[in-house]
N, C-alpha and C. Protein backbone atom coordinates (compact mmCIF):
# COMPACT_ATOMS: atom_id res chain seq x y z
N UNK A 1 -3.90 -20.65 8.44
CA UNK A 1 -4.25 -21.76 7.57
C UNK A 1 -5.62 -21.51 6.96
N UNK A 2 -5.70 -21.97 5.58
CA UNK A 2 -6.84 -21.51 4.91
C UNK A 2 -7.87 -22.70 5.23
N UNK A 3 -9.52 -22.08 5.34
CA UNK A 3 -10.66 -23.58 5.31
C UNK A 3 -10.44 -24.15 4.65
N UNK A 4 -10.84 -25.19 4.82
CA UNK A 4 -11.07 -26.48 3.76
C UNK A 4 -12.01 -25.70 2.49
N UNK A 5 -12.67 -25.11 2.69
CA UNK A 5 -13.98 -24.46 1.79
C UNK A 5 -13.44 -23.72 0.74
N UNK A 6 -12.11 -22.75 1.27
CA UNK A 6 -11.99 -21.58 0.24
C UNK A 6 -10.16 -22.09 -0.26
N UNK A 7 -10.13 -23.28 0.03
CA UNK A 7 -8.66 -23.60 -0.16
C UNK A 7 -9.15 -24.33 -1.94
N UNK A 8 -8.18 -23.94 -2.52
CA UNK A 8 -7.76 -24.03 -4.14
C UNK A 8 -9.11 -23.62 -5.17
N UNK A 9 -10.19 -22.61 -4.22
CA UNK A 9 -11.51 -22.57 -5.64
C UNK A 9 -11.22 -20.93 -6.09
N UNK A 10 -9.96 -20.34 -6.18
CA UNK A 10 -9.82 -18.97 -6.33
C UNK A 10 -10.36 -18.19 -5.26
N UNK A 11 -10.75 -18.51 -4.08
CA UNK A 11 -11.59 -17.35 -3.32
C UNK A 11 -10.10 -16.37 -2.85
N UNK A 12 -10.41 -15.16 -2.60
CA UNK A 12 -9.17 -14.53 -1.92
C UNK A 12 -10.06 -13.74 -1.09
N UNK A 13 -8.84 -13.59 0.22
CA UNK A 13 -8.99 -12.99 1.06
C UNK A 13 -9.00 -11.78 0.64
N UNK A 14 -9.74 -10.95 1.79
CA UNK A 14 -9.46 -9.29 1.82
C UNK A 14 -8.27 -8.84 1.51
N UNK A 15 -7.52 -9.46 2.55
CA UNK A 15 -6.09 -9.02 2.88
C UNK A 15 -5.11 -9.14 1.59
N UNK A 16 -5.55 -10.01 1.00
CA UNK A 16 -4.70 -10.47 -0.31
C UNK A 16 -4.70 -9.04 -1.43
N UNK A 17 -6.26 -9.00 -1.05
CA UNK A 17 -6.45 -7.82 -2.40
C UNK A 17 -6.23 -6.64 -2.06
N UNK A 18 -6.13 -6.30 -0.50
CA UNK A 18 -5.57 -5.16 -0.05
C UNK A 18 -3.79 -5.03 -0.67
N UNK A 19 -3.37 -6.05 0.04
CA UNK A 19 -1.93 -5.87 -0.55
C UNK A 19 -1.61 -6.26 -2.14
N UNK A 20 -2.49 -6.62 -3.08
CA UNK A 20 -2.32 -5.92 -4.32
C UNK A 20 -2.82 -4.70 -4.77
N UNK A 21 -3.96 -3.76 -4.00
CA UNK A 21 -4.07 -2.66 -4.19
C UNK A 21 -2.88 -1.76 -3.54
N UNK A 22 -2.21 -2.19 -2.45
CA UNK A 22 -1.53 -1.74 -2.01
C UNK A 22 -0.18 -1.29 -2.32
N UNK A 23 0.24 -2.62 -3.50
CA UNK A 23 1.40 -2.98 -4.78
C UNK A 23 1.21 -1.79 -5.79
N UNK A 24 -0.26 -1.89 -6.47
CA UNK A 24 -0.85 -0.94 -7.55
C UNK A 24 -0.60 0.66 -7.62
N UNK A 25 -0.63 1.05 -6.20
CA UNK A 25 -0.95 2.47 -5.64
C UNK A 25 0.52 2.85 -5.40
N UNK A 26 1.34 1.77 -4.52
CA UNK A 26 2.42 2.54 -4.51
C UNK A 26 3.63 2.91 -5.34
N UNK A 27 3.36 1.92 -6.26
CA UNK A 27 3.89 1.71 -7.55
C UNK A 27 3.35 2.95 -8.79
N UNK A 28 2.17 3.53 -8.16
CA UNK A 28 1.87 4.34 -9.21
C UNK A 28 1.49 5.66 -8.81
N UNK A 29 1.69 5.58 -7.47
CA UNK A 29 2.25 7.31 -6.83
C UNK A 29 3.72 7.17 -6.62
N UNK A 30 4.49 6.88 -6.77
CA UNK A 30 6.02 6.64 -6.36
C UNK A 30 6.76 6.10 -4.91
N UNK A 31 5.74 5.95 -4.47
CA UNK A 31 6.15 5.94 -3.26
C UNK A 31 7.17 4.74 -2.73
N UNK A 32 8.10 5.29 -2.15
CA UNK A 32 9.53 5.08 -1.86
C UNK A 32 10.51 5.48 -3.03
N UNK A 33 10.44 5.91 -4.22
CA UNK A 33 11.20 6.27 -5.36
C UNK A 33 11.92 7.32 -4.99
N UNK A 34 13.13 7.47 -5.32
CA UNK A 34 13.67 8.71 -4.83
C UNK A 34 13.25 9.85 -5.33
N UNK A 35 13.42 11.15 -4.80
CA UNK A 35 12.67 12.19 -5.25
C UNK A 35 13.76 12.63 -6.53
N UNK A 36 13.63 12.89 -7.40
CA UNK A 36 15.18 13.21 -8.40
C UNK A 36 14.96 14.79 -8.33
N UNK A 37 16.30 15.45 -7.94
CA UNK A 37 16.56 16.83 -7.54
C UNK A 37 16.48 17.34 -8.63
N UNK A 38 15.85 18.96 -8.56
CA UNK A 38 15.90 19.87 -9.64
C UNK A 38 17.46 20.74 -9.66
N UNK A 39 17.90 21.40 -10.67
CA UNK A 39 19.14 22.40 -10.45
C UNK A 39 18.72 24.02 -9.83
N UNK A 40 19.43 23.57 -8.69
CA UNK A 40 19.37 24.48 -7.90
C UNK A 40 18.16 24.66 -6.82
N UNK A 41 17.90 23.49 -6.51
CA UNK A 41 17.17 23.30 -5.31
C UNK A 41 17.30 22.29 -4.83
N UNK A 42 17.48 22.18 -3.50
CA UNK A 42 17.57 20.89 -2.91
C UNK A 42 16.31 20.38 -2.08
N UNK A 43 15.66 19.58 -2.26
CA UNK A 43 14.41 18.63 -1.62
C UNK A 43 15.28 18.39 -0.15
N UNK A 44 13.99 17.96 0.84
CA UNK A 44 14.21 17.10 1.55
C UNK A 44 14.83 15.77 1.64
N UNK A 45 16.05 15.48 2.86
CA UNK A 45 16.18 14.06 2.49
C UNK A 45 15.24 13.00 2.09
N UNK A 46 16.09 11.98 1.67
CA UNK A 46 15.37 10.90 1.60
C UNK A 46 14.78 10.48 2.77
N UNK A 47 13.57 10.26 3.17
CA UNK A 47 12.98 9.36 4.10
C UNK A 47 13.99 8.38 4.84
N UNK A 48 13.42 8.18 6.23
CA UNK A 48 14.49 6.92 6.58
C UNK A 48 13.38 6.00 6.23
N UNK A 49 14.26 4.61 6.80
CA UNK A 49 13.40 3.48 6.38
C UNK A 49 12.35 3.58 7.34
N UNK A 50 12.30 3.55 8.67
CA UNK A 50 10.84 3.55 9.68
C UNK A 50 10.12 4.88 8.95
N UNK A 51 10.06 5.87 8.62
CA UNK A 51 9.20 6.44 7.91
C UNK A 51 8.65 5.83 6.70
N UNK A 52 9.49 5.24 5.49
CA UNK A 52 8.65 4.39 4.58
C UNK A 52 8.13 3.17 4.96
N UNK A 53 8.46 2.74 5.96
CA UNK A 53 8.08 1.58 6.52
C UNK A 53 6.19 1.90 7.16
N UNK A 54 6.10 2.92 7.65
CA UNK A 54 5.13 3.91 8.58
C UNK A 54 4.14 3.84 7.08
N UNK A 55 4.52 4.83 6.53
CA UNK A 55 3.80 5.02 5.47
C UNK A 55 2.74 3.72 4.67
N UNK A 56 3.83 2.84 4.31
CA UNK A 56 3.35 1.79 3.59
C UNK A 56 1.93 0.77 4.88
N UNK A 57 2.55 1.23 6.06
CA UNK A 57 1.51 0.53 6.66
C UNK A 57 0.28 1.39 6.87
N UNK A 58 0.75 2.28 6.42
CA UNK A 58 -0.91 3.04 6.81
C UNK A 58 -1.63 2.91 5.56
N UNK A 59 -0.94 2.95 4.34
CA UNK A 59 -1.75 2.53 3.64
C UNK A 59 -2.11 1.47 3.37
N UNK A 60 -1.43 0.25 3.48
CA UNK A 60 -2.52 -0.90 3.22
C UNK A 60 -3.29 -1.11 4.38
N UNK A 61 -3.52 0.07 5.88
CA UNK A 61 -4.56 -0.25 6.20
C UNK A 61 -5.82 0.63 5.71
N UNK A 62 -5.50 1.61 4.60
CA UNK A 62 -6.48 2.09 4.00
C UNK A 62 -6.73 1.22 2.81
N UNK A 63 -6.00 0.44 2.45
CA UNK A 63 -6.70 -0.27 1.53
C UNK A 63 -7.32 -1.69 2.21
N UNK A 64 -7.16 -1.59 3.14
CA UNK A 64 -8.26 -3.17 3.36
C UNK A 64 -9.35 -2.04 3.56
N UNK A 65 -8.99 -1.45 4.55
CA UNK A 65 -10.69 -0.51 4.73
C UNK A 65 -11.67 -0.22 3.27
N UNK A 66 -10.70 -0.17 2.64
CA UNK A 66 -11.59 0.39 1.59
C UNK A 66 -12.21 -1.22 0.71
N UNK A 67 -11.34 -1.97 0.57
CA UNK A 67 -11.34 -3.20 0.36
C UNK A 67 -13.19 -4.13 1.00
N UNK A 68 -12.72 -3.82 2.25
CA UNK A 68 -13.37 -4.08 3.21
C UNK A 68 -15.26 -3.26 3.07
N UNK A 69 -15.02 -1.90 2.55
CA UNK A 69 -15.81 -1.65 2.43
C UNK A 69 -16.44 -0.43 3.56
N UNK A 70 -15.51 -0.39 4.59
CA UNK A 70 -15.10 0.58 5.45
C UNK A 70 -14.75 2.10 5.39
N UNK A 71 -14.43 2.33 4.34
CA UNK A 71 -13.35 3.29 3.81
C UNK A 71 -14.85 4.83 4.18
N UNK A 72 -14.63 5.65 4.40
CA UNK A 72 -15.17 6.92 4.41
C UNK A 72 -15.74 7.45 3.00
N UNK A 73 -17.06 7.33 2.67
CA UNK A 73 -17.61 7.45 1.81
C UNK A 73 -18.21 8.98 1.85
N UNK A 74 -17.90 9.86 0.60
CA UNK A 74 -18.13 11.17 0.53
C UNK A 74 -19.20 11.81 -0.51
């Protein structure tokens, strides 16, 4: 449940903006898209679902980190 303080003045949580960076990124590396085969080579299967499932959680915990301000600075 949100405070009384940050309920209806636009404030957002971390978490919120993690999982729209999280929307942004995977949407714009492909991730979960199927891989579309070339002729005459065959890719790896498709992922199962607990692997894309795996995946997607590791990254939105790199995006709160980074969100957060956490993230490994180089």
């Amino acid at each position: 449940m949100e405070s009384p303080n940050s309920a209806g003045h636009g404030i957002r949580r971390n978490e919120d903006i993690a999982l729209d960076l999280l929307k942004f990124v995977a949407g714009t590396a492909g991730v979960g898209r199927p891989v579309a085969g070339s002729t005459g080579f065959s890719g790896s299967g498709a992922a199962k679902p607990e692997e894309y499932v795996t995946q997607l959680l590791e990254l939105y915990g790199r995006c709160l980190k980074a969100v957060e301000g956490k993230g490994a600075a180089q």
